[in-house]
N, C-alpha and C. Protein backbone atom coordinates (compact mmCIF):
# COMPACT_ATOMS: atom_id res chain seq x y z
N UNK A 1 0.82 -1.19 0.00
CA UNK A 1 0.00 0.00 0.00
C UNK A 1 0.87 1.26 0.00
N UNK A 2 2.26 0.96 0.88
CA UNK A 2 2.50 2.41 0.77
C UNK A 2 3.33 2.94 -0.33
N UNK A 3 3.77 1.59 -1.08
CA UNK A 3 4.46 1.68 -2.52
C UNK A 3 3.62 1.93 -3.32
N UNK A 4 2.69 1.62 -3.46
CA UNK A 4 1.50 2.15 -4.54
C UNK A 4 1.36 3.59 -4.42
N UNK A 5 0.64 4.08 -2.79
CA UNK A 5 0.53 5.71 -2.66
C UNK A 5 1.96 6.91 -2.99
N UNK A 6 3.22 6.10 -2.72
CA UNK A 6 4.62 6.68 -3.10
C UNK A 6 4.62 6.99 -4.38
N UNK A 7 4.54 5.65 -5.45
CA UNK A 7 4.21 5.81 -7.03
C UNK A 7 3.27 6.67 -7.29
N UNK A 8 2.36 6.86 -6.63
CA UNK A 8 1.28 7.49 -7.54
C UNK A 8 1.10 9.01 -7.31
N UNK A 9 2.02 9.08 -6.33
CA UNK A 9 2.36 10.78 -5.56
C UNK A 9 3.74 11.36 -6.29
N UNK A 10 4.57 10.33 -6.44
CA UNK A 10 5.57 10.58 -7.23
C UNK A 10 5.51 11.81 -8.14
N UNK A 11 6.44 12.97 -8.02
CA UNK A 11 6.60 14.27 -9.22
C UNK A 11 5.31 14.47 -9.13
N UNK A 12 4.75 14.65 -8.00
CA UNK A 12 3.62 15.64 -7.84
C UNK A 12 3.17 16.05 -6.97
N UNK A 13 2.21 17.06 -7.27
CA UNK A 13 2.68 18.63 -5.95
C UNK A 13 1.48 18.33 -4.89
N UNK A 14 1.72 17.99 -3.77
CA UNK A 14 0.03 17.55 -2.75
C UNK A 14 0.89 17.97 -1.38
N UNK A 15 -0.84 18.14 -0.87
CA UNK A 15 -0.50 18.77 0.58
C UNK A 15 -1.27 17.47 0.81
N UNK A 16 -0.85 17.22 2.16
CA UNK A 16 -1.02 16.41 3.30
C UNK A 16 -1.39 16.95 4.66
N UNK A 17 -2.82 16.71 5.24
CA UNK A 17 -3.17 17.20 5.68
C UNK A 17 -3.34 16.45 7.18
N UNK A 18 -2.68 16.48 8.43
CA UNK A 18 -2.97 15.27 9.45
C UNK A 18 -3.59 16.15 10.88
N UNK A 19 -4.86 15.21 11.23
CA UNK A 19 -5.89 15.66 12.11
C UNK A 19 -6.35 15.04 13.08
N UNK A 20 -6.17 15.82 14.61
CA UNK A 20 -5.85 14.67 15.34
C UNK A 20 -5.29 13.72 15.89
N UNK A 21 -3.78 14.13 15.93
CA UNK A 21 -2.44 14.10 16.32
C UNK A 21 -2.40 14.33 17.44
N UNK A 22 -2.35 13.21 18.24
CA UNK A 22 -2.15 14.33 19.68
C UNK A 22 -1.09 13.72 20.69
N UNK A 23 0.10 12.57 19.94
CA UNK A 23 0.89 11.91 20.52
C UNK A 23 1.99 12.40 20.14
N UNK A 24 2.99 12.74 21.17
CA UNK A 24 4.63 13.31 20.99
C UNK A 24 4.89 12.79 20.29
N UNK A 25 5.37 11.29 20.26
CA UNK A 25 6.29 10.52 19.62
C UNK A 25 5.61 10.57 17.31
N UNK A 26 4.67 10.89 17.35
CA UNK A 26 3.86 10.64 16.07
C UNK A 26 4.82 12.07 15.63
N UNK A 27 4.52 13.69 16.57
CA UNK A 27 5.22 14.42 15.96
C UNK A 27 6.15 14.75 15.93
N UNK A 28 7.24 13.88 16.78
CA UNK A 28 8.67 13.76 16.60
C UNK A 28 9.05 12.93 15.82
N UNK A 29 8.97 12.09 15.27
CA UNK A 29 8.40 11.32 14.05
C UNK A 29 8.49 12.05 12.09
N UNK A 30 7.32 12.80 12.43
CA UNK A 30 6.79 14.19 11.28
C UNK A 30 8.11 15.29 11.21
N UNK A 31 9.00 15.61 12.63
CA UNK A 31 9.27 16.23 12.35
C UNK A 31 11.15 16.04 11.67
N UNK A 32 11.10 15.09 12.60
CA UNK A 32 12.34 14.44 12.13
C UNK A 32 12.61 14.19 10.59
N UNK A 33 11.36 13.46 9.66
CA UNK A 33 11.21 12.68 8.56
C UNK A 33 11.76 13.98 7.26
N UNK A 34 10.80 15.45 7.88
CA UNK A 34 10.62 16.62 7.67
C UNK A 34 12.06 17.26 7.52
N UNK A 35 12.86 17.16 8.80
CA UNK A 35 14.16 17.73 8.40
C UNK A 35 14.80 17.14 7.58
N UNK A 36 14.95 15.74 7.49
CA UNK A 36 15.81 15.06 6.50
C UNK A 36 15.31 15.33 5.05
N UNK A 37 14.36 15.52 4.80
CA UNK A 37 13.15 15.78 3.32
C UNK A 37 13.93 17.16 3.32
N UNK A 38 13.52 17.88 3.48
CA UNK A 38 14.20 19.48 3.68
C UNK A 38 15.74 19.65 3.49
N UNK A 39 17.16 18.87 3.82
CA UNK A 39 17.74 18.84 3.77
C UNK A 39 18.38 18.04 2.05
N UNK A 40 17.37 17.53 1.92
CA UNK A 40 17.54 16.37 1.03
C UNK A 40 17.26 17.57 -0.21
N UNK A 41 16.00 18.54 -0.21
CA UNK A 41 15.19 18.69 -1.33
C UNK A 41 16.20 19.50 -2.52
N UNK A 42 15.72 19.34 -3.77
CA UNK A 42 16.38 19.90 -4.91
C UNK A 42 15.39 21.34 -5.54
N UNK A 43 14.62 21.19 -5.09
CA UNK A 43 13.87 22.10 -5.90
C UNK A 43 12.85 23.42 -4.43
N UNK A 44 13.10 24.33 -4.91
CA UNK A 44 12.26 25.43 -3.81
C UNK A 44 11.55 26.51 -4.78
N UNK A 45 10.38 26.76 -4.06
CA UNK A 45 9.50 28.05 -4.41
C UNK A 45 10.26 29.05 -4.88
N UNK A 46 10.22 29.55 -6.09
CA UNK A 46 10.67 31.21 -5.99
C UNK A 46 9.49 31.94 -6.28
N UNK A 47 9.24 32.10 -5.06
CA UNK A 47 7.92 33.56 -5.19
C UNK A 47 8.52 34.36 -4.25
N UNK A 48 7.72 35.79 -4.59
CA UNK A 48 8.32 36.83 -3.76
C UNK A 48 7.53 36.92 -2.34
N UNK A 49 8.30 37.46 -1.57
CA UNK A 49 7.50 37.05 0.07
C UNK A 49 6.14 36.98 -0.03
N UNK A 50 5.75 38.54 -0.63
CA UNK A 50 4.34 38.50 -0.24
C UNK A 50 3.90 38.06 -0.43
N UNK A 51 4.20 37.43 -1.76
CA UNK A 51 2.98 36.09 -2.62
C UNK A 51 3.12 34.47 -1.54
N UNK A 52 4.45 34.52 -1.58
CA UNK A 52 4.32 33.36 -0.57
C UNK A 52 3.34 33.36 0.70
N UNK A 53 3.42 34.88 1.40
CA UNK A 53 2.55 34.53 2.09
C UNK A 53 0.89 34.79 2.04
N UNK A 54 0.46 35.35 0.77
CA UNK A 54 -0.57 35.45 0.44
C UNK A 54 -1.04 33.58 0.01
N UNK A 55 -0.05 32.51 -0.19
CA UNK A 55 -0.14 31.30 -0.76
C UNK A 55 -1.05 30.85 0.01
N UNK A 56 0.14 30.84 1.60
CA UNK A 56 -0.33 30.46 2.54
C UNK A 56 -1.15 30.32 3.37
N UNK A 57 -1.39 32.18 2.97
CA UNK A 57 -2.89 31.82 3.57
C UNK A 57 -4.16 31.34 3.06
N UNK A 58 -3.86 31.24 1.55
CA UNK A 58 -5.33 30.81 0.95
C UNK A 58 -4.89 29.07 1.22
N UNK A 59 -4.07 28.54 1.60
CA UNK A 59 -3.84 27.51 1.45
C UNK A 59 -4.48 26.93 3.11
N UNK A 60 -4.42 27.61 4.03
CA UNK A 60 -4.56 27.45 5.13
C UNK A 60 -6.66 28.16 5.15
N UNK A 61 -6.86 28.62 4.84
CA UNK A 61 -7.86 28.89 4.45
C UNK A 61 -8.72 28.44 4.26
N UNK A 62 -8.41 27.33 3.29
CA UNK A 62 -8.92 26.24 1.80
C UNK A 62 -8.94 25.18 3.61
N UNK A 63 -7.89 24.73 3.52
CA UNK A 63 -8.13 23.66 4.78
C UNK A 63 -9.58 23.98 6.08
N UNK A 64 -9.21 25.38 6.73
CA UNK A 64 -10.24 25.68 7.58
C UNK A 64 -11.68 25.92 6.98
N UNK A 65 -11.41 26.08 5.66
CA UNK A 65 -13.23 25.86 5.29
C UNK A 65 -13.36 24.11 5.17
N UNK A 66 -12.69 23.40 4.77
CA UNK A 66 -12.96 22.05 5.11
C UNK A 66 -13.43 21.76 6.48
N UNK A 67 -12.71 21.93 7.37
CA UNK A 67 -13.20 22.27 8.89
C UNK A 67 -14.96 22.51 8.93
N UNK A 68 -15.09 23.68 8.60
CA UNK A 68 -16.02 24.02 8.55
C UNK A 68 -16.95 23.08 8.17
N UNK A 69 -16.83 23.03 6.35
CA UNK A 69 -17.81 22.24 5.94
C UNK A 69 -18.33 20.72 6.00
N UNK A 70 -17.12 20.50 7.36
CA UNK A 70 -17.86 19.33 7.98
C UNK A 70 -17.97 19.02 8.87
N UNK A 71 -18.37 20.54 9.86
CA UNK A 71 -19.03 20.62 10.61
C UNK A 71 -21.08 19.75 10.76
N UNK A 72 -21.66 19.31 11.40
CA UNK A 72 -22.81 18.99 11.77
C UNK A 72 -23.89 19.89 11.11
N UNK A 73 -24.11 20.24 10.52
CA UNK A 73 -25.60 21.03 10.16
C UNK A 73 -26.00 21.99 11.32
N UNK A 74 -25.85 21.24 12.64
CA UNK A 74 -26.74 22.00 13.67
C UNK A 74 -25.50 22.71 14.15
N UNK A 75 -24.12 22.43 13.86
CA UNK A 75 -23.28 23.50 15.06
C UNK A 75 -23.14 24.77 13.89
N UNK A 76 -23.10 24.71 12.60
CA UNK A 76 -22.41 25.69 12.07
C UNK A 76 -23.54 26.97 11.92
N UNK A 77 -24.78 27.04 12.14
CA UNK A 77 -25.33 28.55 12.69
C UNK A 77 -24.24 28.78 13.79
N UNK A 78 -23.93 28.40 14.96
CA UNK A 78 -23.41 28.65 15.91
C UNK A 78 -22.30 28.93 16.07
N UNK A 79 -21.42 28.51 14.98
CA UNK A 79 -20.19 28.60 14.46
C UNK A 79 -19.74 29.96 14.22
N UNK A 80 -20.35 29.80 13.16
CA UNK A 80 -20.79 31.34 12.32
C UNK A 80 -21.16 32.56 12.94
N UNK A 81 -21.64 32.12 13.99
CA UNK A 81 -22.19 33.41 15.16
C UNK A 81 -21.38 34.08 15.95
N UNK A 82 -19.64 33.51 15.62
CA UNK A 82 -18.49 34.40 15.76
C UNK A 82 -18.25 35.78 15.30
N UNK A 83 -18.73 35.67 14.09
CA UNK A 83 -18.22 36.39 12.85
C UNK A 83 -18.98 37.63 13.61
N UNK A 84 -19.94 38.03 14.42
CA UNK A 84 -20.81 39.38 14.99
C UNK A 84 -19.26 39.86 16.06
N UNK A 85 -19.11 39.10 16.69
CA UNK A 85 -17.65 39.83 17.50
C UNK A 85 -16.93 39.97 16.79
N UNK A 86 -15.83 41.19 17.43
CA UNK A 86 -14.55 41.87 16.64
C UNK A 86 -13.78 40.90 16.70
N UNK A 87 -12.72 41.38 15.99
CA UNK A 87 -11.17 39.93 15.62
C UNK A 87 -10.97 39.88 16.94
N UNK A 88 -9.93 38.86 17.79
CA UNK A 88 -9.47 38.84 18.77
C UNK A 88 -10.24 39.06 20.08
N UNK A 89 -11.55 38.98 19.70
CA UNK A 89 -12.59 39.51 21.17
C UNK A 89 -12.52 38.53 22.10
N UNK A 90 -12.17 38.56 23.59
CA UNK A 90 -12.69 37.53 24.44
C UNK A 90 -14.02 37.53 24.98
N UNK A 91 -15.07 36.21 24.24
CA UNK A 91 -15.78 36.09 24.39
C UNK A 91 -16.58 35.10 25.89
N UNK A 92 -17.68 35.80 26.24
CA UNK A 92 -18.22 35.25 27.71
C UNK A 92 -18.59 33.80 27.04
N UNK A 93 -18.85 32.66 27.13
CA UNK A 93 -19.72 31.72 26.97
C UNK A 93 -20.80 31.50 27.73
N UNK A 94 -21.15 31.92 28.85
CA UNK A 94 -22.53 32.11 29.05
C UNK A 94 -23.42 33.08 28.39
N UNK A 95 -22.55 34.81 28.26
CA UNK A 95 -23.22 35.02 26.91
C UNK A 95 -23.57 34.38 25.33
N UNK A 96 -22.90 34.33 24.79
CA UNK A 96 -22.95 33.36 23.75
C UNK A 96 -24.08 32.90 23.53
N UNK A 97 -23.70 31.76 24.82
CA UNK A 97 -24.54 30.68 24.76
C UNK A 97 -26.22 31.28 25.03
N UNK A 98 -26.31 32.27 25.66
CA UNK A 98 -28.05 32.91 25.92
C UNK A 98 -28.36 34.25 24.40
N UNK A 99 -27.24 34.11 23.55
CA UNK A 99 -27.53 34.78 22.34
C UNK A 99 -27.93 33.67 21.53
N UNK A 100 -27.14 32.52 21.76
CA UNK A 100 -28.05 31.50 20.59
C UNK A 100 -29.29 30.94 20.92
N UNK A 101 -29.29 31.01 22.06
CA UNK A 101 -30.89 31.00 22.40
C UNK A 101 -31.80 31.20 22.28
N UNK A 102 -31.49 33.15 22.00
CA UNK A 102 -32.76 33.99 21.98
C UNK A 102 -32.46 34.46 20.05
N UNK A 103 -31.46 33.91 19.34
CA UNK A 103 -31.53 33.61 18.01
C UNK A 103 -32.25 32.31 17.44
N UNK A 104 -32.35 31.51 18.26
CA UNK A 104 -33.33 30.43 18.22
C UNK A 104 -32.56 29.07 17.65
N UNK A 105 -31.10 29.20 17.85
CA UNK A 105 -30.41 28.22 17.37
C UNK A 105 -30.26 26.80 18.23
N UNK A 106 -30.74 27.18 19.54
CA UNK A 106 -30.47 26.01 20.21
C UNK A 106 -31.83 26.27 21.31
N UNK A 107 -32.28 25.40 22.17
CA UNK A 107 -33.62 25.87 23.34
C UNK A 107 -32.97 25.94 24.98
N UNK A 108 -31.81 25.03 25.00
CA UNK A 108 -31.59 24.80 26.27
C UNK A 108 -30.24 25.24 26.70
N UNK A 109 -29.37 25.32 27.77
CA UNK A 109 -28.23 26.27 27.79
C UNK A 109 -27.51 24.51 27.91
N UNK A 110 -28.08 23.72 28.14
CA UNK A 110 -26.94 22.86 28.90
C UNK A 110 -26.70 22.06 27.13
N UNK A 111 -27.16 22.10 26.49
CA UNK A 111 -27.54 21.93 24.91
C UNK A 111 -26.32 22.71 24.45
N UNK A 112 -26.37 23.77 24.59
CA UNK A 112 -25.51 24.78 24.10
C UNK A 112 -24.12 24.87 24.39
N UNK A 113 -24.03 24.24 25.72
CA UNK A 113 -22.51 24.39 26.10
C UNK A 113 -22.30 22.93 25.63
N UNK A 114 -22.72 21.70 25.20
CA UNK A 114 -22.58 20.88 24.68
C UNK A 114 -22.18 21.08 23.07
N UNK A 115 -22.56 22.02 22.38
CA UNK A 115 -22.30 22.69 21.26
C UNK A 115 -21.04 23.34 21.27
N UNK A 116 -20.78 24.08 22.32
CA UNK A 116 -19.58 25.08 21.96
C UNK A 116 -18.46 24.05 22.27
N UNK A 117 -18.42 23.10 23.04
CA UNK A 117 -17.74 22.22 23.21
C UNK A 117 -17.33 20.94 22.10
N UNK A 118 -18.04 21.09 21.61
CA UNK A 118 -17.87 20.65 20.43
C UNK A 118 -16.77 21.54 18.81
N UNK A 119 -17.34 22.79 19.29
CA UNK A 119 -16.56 23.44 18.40
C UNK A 119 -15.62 23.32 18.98
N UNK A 120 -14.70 23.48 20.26
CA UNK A 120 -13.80 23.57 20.85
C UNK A 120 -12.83 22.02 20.17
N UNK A 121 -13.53 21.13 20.32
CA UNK A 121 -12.99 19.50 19.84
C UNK A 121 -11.94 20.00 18.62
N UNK A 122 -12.24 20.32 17.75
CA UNK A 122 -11.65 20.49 16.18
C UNK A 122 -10.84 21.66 16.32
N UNK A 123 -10.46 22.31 17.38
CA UNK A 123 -9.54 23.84 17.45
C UNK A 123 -10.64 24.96 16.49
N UNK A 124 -11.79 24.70 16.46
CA UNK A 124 -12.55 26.00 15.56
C UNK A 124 -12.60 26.90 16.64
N UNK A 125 -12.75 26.76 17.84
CA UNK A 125 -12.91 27.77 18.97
C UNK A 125 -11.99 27.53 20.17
N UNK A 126 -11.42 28.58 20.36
CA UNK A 126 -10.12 28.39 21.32
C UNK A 126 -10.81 28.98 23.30
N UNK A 127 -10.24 27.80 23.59
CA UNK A 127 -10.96 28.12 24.93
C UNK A 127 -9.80 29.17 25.96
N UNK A 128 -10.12 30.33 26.29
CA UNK A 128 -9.63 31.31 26.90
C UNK A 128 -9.37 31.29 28.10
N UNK A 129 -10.26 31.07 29.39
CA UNK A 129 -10.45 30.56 30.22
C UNK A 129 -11.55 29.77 30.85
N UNK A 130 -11.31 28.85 32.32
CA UNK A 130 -12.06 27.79 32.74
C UNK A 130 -12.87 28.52 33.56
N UNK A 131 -14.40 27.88 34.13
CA UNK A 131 -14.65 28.02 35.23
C UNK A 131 -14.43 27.02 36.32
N UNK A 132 -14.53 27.12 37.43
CA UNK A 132 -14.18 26.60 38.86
C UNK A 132 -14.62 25.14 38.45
N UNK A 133 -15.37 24.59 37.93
CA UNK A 133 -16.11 23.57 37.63
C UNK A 133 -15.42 22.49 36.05
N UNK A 134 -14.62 23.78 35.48
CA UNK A 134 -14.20 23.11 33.94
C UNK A 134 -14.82 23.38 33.15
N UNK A 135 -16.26 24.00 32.92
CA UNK A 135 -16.68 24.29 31.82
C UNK A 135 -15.65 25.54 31.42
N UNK A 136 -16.45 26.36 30.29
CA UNK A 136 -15.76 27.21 29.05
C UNK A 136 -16.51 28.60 29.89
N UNK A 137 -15.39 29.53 30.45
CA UNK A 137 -15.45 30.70 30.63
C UNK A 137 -15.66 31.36 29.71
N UNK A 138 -14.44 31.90 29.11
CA UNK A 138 -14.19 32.32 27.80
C UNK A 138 -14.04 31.95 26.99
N UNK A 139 -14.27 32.46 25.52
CA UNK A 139 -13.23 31.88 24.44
C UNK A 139 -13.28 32.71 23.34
N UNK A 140 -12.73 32.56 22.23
CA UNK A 140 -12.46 33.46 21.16
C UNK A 140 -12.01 32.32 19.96
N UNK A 141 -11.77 33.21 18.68
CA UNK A 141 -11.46 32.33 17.85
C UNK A 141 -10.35 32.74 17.00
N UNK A 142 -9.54 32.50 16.15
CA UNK A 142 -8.23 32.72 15.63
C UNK A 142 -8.84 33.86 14.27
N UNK A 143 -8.03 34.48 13.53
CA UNK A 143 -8.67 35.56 12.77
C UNK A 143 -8.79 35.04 11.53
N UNK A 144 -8.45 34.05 11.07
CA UNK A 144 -8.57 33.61 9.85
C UNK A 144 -10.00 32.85 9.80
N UNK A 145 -9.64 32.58 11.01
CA UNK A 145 -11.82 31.67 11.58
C UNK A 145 -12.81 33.00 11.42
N UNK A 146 -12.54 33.77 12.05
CA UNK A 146 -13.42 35.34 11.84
C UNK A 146 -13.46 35.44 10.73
N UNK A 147 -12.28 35.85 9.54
CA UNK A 147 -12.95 35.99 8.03
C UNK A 147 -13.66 34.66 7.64
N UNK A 148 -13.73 33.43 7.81
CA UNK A 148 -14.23 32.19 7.47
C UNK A 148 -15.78 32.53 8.14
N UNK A 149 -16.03 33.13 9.19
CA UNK A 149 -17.46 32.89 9.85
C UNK A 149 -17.74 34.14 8.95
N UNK A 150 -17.40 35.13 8.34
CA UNK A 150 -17.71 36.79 7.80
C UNK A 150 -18.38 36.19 6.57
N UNK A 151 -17.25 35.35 6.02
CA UNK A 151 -17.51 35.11 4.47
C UNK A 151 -18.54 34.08 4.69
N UNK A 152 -18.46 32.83 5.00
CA UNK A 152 -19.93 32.15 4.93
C UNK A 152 -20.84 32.45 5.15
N UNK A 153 -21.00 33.51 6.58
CA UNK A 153 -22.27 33.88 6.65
C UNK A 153 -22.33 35.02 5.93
N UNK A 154 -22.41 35.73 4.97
CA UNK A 154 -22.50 36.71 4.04
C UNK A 154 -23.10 35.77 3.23
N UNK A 155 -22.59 34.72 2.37
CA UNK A 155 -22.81 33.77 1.47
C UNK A 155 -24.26 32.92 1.87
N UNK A 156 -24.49 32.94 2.95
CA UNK A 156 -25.52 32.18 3.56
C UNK A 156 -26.38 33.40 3.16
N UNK A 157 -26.68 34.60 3.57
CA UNK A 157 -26.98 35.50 3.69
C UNK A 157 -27.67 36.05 2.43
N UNK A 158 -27.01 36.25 1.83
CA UNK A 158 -27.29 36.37 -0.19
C UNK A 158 -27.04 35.69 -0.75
């Protein structure tokens, strides 16, 4: 199998995408394999910075709308309901959670923090701080997630 996927990747350009990694040894592993590949390679990008990093981000982009679009049906109103806070806002989750309420996205609060917790699972929502108990004090979301919740829900929208 892995001679077949080698051949058939062979002289050609793919991203690899790994999710759900959450063992040292897997990314000491990745990263090791990585330096020797890197050390080894014959051929490099010539683009000029900015384009490189304009690449990157549509490339990173392209991935987090995958994220997205496979999200559950029922979390991504809720998802999306980032995109009303500013970039970088630390958000209450008990607020939140009594705005999707009275938007009609969810009926019950204990429902809801079952939801945001869920977004939390996949890194779509970054948890800020705990309460005394472990639930989700705060949280916020990374800024490339903010244009991702702007642009879909615009698109949803019209």
């Amino acid at each position: 199998m892995i001679r077949k996927v080698r051949e058939s990747l062979s002289g050609k350009k793919y991203l690899v995408v790994l999710d759900d990694v959450w063992q040292t040894y897997v990314w000491d592993a990745i990263k090791e394999k990585s330096r020797r590949q890197r050390s080894a390679m014959k051929h490099q990008f010539d683009l000029h910075p900015a384009a490189a990093g304009d690449y990157r981000t549509k490339i990173i982009t392209d991935v987090l709308k995958l994220n997205y679009d496979g999200l559950p049906q029922r979390l991504k109103p809720c998802f999306l309901y980032f995109g009303i806070f500013p970039k970088d806002y630390e958000i209450s989750a008990k607020e939140l959670i009594l705005l999707w309420i009275a938007e009609g996205y969810i009926s019950r609060e204990d429902v809801a923090e079952e939801y945001l917790c869920e977004l939390v699972d996949p890194s779509l929502v970054q948890v800020v701080s705990k309460r005394r108990d472990g639930g989700i004090k705060t949280c916020r979301i990374h800024d490339l997630l903010h244009g991702l919740c702007i642009s879909e829900g615009g698109a949803i929208m019209y």
